[in-house]
C-alpha atoms as a PDB file:
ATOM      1  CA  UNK A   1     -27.114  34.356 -17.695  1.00  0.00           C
ATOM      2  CA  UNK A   2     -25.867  31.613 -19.812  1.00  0.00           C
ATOM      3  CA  UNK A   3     -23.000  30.491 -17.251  1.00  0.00           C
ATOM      4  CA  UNK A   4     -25.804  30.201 -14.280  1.00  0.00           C
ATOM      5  CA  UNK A   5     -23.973  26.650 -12.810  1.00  0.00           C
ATOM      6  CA  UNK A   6     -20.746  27.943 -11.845  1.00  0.00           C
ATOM      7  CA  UNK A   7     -18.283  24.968 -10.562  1.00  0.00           C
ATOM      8  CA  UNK A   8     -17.516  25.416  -6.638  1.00  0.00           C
ATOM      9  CA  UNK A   9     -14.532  23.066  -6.714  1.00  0.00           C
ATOM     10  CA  UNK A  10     -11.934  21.998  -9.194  1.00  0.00           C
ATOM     11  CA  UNK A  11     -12.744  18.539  -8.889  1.00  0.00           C
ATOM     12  CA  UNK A  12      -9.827  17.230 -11.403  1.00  0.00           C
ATOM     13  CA  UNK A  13      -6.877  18.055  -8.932  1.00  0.00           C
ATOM     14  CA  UNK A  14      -8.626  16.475  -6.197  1.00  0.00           C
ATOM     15  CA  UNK A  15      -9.370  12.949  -8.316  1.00  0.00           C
ATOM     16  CA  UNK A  16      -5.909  13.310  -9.223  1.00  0.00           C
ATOM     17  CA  UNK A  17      -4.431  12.920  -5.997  1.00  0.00           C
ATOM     18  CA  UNK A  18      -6.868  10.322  -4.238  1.00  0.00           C
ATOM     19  CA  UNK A  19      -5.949   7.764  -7.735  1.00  0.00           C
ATOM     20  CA  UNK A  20      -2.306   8.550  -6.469  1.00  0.00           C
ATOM     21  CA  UNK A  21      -2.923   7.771  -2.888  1.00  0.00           C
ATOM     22  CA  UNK A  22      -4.828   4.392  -3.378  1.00  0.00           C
ATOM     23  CA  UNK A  23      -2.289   3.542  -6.296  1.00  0.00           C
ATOM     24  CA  UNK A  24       0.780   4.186  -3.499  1.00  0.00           C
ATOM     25  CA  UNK A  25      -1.409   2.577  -0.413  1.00  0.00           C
ATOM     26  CA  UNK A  26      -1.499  -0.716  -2.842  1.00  0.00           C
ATOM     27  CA  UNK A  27       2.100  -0.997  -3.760  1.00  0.00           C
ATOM     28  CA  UNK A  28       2.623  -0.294   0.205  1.00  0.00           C
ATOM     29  CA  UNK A  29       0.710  -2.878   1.109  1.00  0.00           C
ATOM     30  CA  UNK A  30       2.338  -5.333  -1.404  1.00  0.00           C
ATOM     31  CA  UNK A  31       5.806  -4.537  -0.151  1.00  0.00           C
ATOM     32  CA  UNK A  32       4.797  -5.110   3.233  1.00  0.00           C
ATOM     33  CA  UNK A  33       2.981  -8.264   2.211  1.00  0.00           C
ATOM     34  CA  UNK A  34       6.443  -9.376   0.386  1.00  0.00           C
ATOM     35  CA  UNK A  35       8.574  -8.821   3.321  1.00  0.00           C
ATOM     36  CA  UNK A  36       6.573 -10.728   5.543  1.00  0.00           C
ATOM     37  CA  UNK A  37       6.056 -13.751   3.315  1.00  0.00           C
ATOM     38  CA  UNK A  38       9.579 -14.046   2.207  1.00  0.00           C
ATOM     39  CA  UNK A  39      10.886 -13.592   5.887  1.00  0.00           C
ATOM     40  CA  UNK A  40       8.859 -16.219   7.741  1.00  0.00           C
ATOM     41  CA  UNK A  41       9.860 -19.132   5.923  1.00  0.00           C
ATOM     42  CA  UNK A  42      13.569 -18.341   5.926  1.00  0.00           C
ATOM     43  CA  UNK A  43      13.423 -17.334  10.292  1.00  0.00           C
ATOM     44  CA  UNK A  44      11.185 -20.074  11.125  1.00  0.00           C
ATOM     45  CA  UNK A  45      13.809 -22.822   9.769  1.00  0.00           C
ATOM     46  CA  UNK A  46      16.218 -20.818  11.305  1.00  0.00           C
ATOM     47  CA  UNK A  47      14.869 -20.578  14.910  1.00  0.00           C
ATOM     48  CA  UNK A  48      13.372 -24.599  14.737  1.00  0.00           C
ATOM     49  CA  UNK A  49      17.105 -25.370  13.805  1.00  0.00           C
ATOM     50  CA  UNK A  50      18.420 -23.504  16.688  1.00  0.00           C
ATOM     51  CA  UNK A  51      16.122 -25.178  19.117  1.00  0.00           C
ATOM     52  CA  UNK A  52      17.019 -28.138  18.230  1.00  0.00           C
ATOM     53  CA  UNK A  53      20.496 -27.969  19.051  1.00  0.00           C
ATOM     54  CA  UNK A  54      20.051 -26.765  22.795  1.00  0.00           C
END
């Protein structure tokens, strides 16, 4: 009777893999974010440039 509060779940695996999943949702996220920053300045000067001329 000493073990009366038996565990239902494994609770370490679980912890494991939601860390992992924010941790890869933020570095997502940041790529994204880089992409985006670093290709509107370089098309907007572009396609203002090519305006122009017509």
């Amino acid at each position: 009777m000493t073990n009366s509060i038996l565990p239902l779940a494994n609770w370490g695996m679980g912890t494991a893999i939601i860390i992992f999943f924010a941790v890869l949702c933020v570095v997502m996220a940041a790529i994204v974010l880089n992409f985006v920053l670093r290709g509107k300045g370089s098309n907007d000067h572009n396609n203002n440039s090519n305006l122009d001329k017509e």
